[in-house]
C-alpha atoms as a PDB file:
ATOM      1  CA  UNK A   1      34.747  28.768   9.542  1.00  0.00           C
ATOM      2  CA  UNK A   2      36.898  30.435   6.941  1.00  0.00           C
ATOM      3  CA  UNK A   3      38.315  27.190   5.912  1.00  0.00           C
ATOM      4  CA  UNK A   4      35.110  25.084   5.717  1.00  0.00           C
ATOM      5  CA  UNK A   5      33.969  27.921   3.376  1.00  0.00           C
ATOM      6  CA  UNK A   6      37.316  27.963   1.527  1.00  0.00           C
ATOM      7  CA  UNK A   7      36.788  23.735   1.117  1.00  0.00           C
ATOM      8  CA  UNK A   8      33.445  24.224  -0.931  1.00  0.00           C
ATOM      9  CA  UNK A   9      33.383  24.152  -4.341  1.00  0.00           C
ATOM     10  CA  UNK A  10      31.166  27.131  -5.951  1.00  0.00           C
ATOM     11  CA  UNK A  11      28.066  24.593  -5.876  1.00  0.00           C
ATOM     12  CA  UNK A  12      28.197  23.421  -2.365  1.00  0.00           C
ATOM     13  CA  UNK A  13      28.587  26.840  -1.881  1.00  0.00           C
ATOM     14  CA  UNK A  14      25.315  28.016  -3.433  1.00  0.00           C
ATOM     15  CA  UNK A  15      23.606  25.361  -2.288  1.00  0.00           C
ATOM     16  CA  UNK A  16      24.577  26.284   1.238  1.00  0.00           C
ATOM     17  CA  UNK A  17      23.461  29.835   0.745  1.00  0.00           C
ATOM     18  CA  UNK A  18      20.144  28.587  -0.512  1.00  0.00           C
ATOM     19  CA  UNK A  19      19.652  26.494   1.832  1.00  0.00           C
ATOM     20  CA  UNK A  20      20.200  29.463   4.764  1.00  0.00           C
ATOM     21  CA  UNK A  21      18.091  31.921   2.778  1.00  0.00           C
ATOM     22  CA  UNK A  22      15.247  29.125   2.691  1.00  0.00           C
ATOM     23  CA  UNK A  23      15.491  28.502   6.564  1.00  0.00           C
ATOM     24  CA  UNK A  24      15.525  32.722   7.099  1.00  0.00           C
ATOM     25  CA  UNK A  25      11.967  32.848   4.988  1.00  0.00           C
ATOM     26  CA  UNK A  26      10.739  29.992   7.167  1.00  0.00           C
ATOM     27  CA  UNK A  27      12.163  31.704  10.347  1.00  0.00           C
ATOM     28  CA  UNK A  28      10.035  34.785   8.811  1.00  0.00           C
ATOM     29  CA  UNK A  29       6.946  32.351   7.892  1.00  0.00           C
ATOM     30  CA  UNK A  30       6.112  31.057  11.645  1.00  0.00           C
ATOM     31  CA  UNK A  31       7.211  34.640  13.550  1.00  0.00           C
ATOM     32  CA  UNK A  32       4.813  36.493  10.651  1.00  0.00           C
ATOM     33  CA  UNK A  33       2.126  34.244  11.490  1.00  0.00           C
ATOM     34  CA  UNK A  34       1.935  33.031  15.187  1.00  0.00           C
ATOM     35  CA  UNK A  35      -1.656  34.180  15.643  1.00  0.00           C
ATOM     36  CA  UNK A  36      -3.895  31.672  17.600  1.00  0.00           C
ATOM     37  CA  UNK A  37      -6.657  29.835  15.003  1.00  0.00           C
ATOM     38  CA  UNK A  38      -9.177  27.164  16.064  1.00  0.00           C
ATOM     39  CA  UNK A  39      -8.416  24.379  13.715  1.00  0.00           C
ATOM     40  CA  UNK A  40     -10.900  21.746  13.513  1.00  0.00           C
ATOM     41  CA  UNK A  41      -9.143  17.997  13.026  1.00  0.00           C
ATOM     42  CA  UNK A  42     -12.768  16.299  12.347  1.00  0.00           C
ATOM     43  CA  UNK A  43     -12.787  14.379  15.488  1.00  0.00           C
ATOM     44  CA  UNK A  44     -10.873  16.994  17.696  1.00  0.00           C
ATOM     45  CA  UNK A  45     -11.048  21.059  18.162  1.00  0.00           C
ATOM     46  CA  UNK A  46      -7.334  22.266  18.858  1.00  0.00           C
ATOM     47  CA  UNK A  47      -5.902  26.047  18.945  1.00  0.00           C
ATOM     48  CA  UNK A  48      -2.568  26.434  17.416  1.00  0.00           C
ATOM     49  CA  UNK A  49      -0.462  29.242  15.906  1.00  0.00           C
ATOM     50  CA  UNK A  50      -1.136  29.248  12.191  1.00  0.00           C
ATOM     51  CA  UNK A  51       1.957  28.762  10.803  1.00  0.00           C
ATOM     52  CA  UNK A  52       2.173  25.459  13.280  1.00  0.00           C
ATOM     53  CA  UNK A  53      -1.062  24.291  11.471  1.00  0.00           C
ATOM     54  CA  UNK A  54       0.151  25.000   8.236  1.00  0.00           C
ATOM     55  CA  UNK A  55       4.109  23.229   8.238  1.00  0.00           C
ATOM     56  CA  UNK A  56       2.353  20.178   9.870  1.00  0.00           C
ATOM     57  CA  UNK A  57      -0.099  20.300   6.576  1.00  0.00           C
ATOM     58  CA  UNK A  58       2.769  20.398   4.195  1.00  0.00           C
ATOM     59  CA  UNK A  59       4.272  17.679   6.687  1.00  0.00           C
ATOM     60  CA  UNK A  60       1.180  15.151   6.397  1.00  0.00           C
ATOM     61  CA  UNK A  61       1.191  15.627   2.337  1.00  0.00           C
ATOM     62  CA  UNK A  62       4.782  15.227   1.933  1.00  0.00           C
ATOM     63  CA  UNK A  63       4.381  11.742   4.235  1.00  0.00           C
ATOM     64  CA  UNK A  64       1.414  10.565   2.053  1.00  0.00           C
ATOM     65  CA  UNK A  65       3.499  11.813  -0.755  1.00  0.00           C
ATOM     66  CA  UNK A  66       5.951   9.371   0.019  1.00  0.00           C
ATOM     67  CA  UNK A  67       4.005   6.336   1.368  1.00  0.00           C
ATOM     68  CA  UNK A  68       2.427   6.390  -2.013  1.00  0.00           C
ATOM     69  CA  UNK A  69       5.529   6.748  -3.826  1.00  0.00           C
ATOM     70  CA  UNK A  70       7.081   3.709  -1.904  1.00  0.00           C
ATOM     71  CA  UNK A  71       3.936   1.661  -2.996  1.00  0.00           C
ATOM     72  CA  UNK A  72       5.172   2.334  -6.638  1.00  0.00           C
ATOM     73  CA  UNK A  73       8.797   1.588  -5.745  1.00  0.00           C
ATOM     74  CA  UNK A  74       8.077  -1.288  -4.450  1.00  0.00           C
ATOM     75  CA  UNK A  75       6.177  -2.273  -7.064  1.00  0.00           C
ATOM     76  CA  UNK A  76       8.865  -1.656  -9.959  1.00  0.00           C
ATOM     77  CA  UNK A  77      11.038  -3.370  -8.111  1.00  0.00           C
ATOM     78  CA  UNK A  78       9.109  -6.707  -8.038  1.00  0.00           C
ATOM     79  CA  UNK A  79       8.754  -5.875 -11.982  1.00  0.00           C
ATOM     80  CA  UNK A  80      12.598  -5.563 -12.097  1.00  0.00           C
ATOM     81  CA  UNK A  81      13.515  -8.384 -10.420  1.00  0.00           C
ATOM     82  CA  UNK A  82      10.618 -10.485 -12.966  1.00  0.00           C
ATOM     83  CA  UNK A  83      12.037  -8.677 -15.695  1.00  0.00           C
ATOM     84  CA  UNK A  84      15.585  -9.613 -15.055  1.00  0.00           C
ATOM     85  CA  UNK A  85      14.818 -13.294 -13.980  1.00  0.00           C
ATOM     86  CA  UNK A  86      13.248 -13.592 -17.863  1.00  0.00           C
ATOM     87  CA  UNK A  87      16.300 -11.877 -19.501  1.00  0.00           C
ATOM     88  CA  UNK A  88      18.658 -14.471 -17.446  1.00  0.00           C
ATOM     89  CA  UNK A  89      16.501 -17.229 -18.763  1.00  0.00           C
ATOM     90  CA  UNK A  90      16.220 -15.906 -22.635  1.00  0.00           C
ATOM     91  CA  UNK A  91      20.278 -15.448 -22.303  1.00  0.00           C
ATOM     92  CA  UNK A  92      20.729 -19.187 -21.197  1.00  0.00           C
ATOM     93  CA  UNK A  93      18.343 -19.881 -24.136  1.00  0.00           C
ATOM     94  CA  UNK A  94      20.420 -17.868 -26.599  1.00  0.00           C
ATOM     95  CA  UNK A  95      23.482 -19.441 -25.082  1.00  0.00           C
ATOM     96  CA  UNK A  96      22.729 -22.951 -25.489  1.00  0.00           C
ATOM     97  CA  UNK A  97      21.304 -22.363 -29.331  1.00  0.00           C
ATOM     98  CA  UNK A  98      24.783 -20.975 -30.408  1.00  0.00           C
ATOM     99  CA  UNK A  99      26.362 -24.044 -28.512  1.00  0.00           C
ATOM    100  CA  UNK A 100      23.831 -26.281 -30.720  1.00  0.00           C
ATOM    101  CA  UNK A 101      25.132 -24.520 -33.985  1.00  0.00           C
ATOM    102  CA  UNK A 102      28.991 -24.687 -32.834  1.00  0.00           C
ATOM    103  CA  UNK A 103      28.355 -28.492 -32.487  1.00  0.00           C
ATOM    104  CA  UNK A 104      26.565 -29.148 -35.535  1.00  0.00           C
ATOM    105  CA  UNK A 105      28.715 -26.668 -37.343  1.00  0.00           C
END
């Protein structure tokens, strides 16, 4: 173990101590707040421990989060490839005007 932590530079190691302090508080999180709670999911009653009910809230958002994002990815990238398609075309155009001065030149 000594030598892992020896082989990481000052960020990795930071980043590694964040990371473990972030993972205690969420340790702390779900033992602080394992009460019982009725939570009502519209079309079903459940009971669950609150801090359950809570991490699969941030869990839903973050996943909506990033199916929305991915709709917007994917949609620059179709834009990109347009976009670089015309630039390819305007270069050929470019190219074959300086060939038409060379040769009248």
């Amino acid at each position: 173990m000594k030598n892992y932590w020896e082989s990481l530079s000052n960020i990795e190691k930071i980043r590694l101590v964040i990371s473990l302090l972030i993972g205690l508080f969420i340790f702390l999180f779900i033992v602080l707040n394992w009460n019982q709670q009725d939570i009502n999911f519209i079309f079903l009653n459940a009971r669950l421990p609150l801090s359950i009910a809570i991490i699969l809230s941030i869990g839903a958002g973050y996943l909506l989060s990033r199916l929305l994002s991915y709709r917007k990815s994917v949609k620059k990238d179709f834009e990109y490839k347009i976009l670089k398609k015309k630039i390819a075309e305007l270069e050929n155009k470019l190219g074959q005007n300086k060939e038409i001065e060379k040769q009248e030149g």
